[in-house]
C-alpha atoms as a PDB file:
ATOM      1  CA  UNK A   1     128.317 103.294 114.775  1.00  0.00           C
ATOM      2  CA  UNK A   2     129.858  99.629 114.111  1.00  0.00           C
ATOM      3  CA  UNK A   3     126.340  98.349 113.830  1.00  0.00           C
ATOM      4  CA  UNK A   4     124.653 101.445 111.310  1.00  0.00           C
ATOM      5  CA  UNK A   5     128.085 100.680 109.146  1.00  0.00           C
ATOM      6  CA  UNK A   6     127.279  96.934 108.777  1.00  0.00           C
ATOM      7  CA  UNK A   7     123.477  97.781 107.970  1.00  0.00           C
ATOM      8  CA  UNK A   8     125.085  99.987 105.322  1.00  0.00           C
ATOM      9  CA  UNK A   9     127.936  97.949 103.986  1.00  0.00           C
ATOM     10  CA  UNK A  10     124.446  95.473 103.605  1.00  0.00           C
ATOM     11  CA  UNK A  11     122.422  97.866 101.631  1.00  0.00           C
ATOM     12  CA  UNK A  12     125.636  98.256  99.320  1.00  0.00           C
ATOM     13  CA  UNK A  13     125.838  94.621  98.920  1.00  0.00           C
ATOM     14  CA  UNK A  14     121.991  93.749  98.026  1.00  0.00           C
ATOM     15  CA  UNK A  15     121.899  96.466  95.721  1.00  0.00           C
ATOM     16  CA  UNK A  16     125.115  95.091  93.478  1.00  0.00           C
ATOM     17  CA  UNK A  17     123.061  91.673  93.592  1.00  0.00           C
ATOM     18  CA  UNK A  18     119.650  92.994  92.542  1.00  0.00           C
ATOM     19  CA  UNK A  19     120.188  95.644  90.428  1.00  0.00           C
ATOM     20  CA  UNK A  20     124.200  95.764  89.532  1.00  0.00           C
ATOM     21  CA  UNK A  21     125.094  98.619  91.595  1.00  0.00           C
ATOM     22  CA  UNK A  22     123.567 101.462  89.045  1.00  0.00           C
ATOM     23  CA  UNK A  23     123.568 104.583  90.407  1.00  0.00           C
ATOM     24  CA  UNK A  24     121.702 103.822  93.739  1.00  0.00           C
ATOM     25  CA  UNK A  25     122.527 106.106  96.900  1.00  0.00           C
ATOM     26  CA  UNK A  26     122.293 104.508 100.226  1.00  0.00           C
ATOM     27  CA  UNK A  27     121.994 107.198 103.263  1.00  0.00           C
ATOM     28  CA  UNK A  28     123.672 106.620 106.351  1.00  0.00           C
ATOM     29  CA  UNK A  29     121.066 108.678 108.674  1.00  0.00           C
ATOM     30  CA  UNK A  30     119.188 105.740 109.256  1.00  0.00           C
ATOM     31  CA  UNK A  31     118.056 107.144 112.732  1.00  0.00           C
ATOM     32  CA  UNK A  32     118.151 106.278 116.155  1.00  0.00           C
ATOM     33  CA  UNK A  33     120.533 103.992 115.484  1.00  0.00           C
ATOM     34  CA  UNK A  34     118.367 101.398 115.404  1.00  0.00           C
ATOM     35  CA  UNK A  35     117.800  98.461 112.974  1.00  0.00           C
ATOM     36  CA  UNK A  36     116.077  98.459 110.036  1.00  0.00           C
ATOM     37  CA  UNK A  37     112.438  97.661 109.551  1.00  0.00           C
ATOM     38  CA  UNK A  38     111.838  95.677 106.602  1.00  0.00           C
ATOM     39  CA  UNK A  39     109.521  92.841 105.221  1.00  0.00           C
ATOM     40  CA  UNK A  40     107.682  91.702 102.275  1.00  0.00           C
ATOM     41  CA  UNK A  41     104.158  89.737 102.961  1.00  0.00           C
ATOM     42  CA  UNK A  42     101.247  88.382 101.326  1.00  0.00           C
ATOM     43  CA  UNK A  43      99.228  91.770 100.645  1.00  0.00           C
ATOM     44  CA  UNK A  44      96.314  92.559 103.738  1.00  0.00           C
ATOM     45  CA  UNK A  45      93.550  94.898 103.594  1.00  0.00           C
ATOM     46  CA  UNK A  46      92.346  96.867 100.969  1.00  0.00           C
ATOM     47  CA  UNK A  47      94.214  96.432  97.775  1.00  0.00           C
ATOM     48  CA  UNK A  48      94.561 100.109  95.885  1.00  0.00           C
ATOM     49  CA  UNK A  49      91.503 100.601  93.553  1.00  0.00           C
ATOM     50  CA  UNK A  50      92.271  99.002  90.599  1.00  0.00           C
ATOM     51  CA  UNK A  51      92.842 101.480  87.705  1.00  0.00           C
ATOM     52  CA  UNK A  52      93.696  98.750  84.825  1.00  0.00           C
ATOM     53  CA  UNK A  53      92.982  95.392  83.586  1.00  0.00           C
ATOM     54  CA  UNK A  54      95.952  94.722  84.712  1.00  0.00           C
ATOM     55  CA  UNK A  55      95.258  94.459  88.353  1.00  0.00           C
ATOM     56  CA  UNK A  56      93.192  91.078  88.150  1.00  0.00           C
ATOM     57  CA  UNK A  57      96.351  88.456  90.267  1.00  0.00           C
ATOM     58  CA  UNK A  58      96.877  86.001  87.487  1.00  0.00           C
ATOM     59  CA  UNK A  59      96.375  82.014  87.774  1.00  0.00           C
ATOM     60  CA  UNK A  60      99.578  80.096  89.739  1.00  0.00           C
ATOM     61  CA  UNK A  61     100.457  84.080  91.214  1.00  0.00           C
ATOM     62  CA  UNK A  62      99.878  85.416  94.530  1.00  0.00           C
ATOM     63  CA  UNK A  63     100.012  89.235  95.524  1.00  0.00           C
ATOM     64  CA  UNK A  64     102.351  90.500  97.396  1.00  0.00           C
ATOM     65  CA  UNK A  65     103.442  93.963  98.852  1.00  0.00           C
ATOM     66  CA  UNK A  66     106.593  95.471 100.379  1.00  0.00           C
ATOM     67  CA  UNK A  67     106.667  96.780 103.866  1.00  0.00           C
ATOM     68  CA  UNK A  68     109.895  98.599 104.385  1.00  0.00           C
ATOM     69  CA  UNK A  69     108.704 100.613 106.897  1.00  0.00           C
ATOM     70  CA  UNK A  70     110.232 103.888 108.112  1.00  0.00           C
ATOM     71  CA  UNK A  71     113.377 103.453 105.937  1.00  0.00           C
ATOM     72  CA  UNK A  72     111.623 103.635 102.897  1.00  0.00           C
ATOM     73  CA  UNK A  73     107.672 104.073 103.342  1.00  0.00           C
ATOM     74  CA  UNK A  74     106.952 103.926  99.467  1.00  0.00           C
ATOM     75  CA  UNK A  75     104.155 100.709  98.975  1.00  0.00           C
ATOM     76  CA  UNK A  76     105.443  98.757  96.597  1.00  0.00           C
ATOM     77  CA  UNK A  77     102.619  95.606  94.862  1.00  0.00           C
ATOM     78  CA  UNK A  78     103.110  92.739  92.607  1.00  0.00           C
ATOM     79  CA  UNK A  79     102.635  89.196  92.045  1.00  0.00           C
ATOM     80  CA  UNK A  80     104.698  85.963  91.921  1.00  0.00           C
ATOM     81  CA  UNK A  81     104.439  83.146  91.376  1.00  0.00           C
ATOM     82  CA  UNK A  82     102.597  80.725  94.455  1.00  0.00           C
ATOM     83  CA  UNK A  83     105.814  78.133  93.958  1.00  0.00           C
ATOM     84  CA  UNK A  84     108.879  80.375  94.631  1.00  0.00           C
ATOM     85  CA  UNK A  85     110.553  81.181  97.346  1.00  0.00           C
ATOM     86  CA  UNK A  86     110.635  84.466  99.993  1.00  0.00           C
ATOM     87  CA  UNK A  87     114.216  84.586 100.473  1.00  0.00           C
ATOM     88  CA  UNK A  88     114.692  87.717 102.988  1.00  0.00           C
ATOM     89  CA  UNK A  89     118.072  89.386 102.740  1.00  0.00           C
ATOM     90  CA  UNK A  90     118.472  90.718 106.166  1.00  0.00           C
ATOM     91  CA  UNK A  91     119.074  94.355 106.787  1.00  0.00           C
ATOM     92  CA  UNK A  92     119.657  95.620 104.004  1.00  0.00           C
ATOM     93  CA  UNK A  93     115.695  97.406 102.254  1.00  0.00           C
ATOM     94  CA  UNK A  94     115.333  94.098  99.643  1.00  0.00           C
ATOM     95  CA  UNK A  95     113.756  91.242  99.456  1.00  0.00           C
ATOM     96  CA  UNK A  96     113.913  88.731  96.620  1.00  0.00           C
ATOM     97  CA  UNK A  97     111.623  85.465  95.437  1.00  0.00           C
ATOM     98  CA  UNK A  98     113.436  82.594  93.292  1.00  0.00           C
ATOM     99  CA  UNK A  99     111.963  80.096  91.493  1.00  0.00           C
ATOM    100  CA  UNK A 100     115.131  77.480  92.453  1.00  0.00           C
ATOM    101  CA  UNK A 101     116.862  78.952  95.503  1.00  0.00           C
ATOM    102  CA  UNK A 102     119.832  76.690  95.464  1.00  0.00           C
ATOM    103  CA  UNK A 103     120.920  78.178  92.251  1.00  0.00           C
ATOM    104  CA  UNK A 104     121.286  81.833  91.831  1.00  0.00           C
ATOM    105  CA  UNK A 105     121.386  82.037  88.231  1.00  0.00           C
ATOM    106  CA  UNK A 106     117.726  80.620  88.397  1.00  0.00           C
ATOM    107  CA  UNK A 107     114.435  82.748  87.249  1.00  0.00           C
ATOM    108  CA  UNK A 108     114.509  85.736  90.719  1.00  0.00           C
ATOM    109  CA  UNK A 109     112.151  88.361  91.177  1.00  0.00           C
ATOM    110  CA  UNK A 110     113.791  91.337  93.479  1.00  0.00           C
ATOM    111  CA  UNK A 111     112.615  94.612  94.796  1.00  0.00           C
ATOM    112  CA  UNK A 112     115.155  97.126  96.359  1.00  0.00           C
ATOM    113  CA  UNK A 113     113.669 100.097  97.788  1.00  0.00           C
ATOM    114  CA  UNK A 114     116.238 103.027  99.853  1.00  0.00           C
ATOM    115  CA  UNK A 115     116.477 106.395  99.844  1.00  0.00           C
ATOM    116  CA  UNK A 116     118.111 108.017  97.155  1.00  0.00           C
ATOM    117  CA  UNK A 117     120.944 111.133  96.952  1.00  0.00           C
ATOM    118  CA  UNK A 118     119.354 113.215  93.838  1.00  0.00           C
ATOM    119  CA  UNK A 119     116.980 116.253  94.244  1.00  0.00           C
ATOM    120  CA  UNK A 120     115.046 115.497  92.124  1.00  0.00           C
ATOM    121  CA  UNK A 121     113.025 112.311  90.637  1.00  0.00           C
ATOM    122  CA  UNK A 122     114.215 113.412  86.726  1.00  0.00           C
ATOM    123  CA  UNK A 123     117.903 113.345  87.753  1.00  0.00           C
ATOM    124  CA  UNK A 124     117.865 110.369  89.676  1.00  0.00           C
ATOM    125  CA  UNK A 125     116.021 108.010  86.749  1.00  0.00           C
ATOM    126  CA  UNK A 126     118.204 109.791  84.326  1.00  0.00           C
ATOM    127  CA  UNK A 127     121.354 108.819  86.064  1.00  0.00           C
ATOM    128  CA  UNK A 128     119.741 105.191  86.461  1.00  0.00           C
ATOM    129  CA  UNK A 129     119.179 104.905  83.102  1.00  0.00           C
ATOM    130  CA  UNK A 130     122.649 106.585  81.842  1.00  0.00           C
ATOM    131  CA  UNK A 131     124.707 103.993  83.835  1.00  0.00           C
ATOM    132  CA  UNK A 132     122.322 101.025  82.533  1.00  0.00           C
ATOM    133  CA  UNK A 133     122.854 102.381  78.860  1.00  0.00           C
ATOM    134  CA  UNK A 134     126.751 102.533  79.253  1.00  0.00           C
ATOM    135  CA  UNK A 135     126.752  99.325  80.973  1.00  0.00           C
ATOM    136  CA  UNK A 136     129.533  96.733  78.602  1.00  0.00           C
ATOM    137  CA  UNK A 137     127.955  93.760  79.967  1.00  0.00           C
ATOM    138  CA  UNK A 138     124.284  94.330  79.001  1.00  0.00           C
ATOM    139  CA  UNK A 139     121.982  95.307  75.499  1.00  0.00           C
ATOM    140  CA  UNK A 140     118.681  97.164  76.412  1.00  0.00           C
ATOM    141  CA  UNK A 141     116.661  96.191  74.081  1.00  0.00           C
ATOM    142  CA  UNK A 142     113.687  98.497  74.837  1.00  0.00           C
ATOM    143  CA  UNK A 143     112.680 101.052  77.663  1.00  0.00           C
ATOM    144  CA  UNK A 144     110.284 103.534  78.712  1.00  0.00           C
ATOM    145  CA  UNK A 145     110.317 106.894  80.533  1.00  0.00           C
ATOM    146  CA  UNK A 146     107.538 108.039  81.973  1.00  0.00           C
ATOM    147  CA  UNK A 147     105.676 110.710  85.224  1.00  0.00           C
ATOM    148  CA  UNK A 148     104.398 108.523  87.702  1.00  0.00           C
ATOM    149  CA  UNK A 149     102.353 111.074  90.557  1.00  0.00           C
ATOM    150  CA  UNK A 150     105.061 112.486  93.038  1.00  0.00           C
ATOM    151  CA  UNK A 151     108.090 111.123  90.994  1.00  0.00           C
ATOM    152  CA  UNK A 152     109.496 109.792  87.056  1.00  0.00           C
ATOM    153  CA  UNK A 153     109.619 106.055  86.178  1.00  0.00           C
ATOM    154  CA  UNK A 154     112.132 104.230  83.407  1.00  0.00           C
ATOM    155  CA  UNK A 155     111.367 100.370  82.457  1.00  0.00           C
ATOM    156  CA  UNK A 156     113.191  98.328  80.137  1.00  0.00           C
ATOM    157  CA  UNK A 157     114.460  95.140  79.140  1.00  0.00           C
ATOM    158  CA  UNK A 158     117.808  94.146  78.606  1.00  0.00           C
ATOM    159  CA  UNK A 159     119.972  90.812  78.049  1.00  0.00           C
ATOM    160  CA  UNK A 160     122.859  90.631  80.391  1.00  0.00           C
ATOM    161  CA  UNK A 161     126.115  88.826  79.215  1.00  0.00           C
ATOM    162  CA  UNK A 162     127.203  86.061  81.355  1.00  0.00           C
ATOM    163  CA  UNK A 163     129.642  88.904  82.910  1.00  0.00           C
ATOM    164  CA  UNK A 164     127.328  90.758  84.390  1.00  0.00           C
ATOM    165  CA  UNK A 165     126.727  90.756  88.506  1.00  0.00           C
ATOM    166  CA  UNK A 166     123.289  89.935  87.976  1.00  0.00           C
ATOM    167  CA  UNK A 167     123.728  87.084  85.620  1.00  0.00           C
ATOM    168  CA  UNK A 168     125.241  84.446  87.614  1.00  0.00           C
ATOM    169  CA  UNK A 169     127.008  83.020  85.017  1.00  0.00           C
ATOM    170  CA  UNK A 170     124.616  82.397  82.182  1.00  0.00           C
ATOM    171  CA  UNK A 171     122.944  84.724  79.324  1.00  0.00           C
ATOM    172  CA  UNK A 172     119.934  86.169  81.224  1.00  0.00           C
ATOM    173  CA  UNK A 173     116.883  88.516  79.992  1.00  0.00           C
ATOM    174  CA  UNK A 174     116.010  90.322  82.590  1.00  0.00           C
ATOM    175  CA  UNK A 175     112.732  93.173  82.699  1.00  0.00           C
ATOM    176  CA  UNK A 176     113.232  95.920  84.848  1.00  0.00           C
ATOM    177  CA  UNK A 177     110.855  98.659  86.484  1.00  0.00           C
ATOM    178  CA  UNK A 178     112.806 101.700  88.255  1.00  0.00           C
ATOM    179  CA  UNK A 179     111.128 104.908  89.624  1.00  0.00           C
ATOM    180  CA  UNK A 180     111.968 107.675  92.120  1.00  0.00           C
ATOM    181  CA  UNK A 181     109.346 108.811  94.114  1.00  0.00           C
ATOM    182  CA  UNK A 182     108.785 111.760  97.275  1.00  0.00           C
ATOM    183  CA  UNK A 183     107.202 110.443 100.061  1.00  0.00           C
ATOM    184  CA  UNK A 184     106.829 113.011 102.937  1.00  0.00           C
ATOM    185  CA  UNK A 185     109.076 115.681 100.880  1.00  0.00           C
ATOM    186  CA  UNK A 186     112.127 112.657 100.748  1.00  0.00           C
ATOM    187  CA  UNK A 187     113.003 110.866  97.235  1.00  0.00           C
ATOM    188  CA  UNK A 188     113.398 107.186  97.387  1.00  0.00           C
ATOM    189  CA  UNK A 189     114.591 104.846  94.571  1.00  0.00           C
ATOM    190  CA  UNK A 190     112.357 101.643  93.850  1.00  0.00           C
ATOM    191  CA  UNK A 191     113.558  98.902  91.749  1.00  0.00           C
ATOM    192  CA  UNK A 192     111.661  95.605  90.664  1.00  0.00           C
ATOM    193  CA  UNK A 193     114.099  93.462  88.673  1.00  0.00           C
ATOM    194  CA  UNK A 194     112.608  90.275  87.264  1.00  0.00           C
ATOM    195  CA  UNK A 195     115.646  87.934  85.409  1.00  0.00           C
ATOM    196  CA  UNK A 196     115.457  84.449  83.576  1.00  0.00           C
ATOM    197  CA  UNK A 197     118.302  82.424  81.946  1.00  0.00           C
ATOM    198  CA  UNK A 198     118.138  83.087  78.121  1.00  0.00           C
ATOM    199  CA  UNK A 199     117.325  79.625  78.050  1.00  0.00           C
ATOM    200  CA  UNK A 200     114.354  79.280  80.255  1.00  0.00           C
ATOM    201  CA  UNK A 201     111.694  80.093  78.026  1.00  0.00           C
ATOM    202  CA  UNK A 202     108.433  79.891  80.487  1.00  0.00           C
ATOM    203  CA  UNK A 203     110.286  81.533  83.284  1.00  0.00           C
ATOM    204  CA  UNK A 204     111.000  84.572  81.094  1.00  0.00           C
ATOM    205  CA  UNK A 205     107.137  84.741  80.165  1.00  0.00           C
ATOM    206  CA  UNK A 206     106.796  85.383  83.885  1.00  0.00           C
ATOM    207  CA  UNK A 207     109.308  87.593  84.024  1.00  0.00           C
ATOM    208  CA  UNK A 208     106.588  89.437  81.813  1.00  0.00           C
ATOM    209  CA  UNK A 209     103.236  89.260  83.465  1.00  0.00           C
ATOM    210  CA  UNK A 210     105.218  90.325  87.303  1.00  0.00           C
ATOM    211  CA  UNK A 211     106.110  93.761  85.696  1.00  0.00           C
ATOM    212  CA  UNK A 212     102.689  94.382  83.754  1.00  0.00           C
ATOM    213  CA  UNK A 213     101.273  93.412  87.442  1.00  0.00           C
ATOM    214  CA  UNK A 214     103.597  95.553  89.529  1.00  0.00           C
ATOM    215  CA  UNK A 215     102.561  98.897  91.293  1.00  0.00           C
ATOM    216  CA  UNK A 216     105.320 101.385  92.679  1.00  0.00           C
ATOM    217  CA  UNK A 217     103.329 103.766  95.162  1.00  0.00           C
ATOM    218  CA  UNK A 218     100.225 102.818  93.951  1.00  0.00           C
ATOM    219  CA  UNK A 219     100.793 103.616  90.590  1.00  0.00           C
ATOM    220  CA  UNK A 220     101.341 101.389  87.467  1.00  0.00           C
ATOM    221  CA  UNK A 221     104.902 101.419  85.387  1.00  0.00           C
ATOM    222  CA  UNK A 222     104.309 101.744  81.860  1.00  0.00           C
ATOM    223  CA  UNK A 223     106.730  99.012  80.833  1.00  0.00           C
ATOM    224  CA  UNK A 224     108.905  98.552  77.719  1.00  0.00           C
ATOM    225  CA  UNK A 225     107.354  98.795  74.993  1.00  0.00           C
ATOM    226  CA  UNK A 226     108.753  95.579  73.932  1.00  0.00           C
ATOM    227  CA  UNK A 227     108.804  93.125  76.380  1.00  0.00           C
END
């Protein structure tokens, strides 16, 4: 029981660094008691069919794809840049890359996938988006609801205040894809957040082409309609 608590009390704490705590549910039934199994890897095999122009991987990126295994089996496919770094936060369903990882307020890609408490995909983007909305220390600036196959999707973009968790400090823009999605008749919340100090002009351009490259299940995220 000591050992589920600290994989939870994890969970808690990568989600308030990647995404600023929204209105993400972490389960404790993570089963058997055992740890959980999570990675993030250069993509193998058979990419999904490509549906858009959008799938061609981008000069200086490399594809990637989440593996989060039985905890959250939702694929989830995008590209970075080849120069960052993997850093792996242990235990706890994310993984992040950063383009400086001595210096957290640095251009950071993350993806956070767990299961989520809702019933239903509508409810739990809605409550996403509610909480981002009301949020003091951030200005959407545009966003985007839309059906994705088995769930709902919301992207927008947003600058954060130097206040808020995900800021580090400094102004940031940050571009954000969110969906919930059933897989095998459970609802799990995906996030890709991609930030950039206000500041660092290229690094925010590549905050743009990782979420018109992304895939959530296999499916691409309409994103804001101004990016």
């Amino acid at each position: 029981m000591r050992r589920r608590g600290t994989a939870v009390g994890a969970a808690c704490a990568a989600a308030l660094l990647l995404t600023g705590c929204g209105a993400i549910g972490v389960r404790t039934e993570d089963g058997a008691g055992g740890p959980l199994r999570l990675g993030l890897q250069e993509s193998a095999g058979p990419p999904p069919p490509p549906t858009a122009p959008g799938d061609v991987v981008p000069d200086g990126y490399a594809p990637v794809h989440g593996d989060f295994g039985e905890y959250c089996p939702v694929r989830v496919d995008l590209v970075v840049p080849k120069a960052w770094v993997h850093n792996e936060m242990g235990g706890s369903g994310s993984r992040s890359f950063r383009k400086n990882p001595n210096k957290l307020s640095d251009a950071f890609v993350g993806v956070l996938c767990m299961p989520a408490f809702e019933d239903s995909a509508a409810k739990a983007i809605d409550s996403t988006a509610r909480y981002k909305n009301d949020s003091p220390t951030n200005t959407i600036t545009s966003q985007r609801k839309s059906a994705i196959d088995g769930g709902a999707a919301w992207a927008y973009a947003a600058d954060l205040t130097k206040k808020d968790p995900q800021a580090y400090g400094v102004p940031t823009r940050l571009v954000s894809l969110r969906a919930a999605v059933f897989k095998g008749g459970k609802l799990y919340s995906v996030s890709i957040d991609a930030r950039a100090p206000q500041t660092d002009t290229a690094s925010k351009e590549m905050s743009k082409v990782i979420v018109e490259h992304s895939r959530i299940a296999g499916k691409s995220i309409a994103p804001p309609p101004q990016l």
